[in-house]
Protein backbone atom coordinates (compact mmCIF):
# COMPACT_ATOMS: atom_id res chain seq x y z
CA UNK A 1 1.74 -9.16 -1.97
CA UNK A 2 0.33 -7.45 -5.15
CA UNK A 3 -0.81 -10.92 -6.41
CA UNK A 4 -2.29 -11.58 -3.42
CA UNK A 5 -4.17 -7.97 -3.09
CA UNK A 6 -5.51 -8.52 -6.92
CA UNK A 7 -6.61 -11.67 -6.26
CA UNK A 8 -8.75 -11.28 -3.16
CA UNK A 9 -10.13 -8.23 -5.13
CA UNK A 10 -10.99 -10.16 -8.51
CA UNK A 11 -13.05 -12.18 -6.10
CA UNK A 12 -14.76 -9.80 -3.61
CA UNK A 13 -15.40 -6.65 -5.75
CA UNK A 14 -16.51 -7.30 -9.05
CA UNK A 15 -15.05 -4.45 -11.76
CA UNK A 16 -12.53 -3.31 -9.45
CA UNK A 17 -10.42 -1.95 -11.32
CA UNK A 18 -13.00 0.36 -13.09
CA UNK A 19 -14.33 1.69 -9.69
CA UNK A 20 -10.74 1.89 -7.33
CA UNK A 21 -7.24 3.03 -7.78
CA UNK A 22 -4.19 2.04 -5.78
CA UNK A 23 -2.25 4.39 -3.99
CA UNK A 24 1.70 4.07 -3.86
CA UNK A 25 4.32 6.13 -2.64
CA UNK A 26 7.61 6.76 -4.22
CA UNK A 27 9.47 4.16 -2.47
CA UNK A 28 12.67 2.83 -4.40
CA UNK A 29 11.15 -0.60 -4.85
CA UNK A 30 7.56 0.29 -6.25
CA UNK A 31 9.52 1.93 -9.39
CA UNK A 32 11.26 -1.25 -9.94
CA UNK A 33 11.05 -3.60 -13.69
CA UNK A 34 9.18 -6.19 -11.33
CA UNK A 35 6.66 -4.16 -9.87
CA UNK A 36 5.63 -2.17 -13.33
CA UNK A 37 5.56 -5.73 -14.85
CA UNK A 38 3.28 -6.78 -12.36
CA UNK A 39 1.13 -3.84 -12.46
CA UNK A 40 0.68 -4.33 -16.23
CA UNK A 41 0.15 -7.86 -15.68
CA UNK A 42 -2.55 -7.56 -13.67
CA UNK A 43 -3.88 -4.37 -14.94
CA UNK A 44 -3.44 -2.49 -11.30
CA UNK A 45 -4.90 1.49 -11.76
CA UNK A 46 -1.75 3.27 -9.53
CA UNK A 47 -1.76 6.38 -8.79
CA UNK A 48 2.08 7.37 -6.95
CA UNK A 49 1.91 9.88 -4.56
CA UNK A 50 3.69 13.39 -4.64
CA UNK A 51 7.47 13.29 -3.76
CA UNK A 52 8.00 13.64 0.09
CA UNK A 53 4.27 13.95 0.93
CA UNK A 54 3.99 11.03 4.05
CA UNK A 55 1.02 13.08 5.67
CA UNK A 56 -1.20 12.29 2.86
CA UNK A 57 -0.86 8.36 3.01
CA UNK A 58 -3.68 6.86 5.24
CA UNK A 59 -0.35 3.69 6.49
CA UNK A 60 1.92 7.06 7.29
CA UNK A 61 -1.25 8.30 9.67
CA UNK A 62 -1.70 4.42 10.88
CA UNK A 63 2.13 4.28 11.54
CA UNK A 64 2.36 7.72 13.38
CA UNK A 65 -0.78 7.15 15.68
CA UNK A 66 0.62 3.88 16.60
CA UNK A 67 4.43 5.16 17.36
CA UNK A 68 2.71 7.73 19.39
CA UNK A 69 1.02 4.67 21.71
CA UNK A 70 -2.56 5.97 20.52
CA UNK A 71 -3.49 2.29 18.55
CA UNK A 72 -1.77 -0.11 21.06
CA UNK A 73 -1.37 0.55 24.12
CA UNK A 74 0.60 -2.91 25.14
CA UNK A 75 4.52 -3.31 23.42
CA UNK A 76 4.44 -5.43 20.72
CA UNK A 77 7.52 -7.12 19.40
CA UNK A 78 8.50 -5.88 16.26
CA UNK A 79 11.51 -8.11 15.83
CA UNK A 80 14.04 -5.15 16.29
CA UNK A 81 16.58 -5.21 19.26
């Protein structure tokens, strides 16, 4: 996904990476070798967000509004049983 993201924004926003920053929470996987390789790869500005701090990430506000029915109202099939 991160190849894809830097991708689309090398060729819709020129100087992106001078202008934007992307935001990451502390999940397990985004301090993995693979994804600091690709951020240095592709010279991604992170910033990681504070330890246990959900209510400050604009998915964690998508996410709640949704389980809450305010986004869709119809059940959508997440796959889950």
């Amino acid at each position: 996904m991160m190849r894809s993201l830097v991708q689309v924004l090398d060729q819709k926003i020129e100087n992106w990476r001078e202008k934007y920053v992307i935001s990451i929470d502390n999940c397990r996987i985004h301090h993995s070798n693979d994804v600091n390789e690709l951020i240095k790869k592709y010279r991604i500005p992170v910033i990681f967000s504070a330890p246990a701090t959900p209510q400050i990430l604009p998915i964690e506000n998508f996410f709640s509004l949704e389980k809450r029915g305010e986004i869709f109202k119809q059940e959508m099939k997440t796959g889950k049983k």
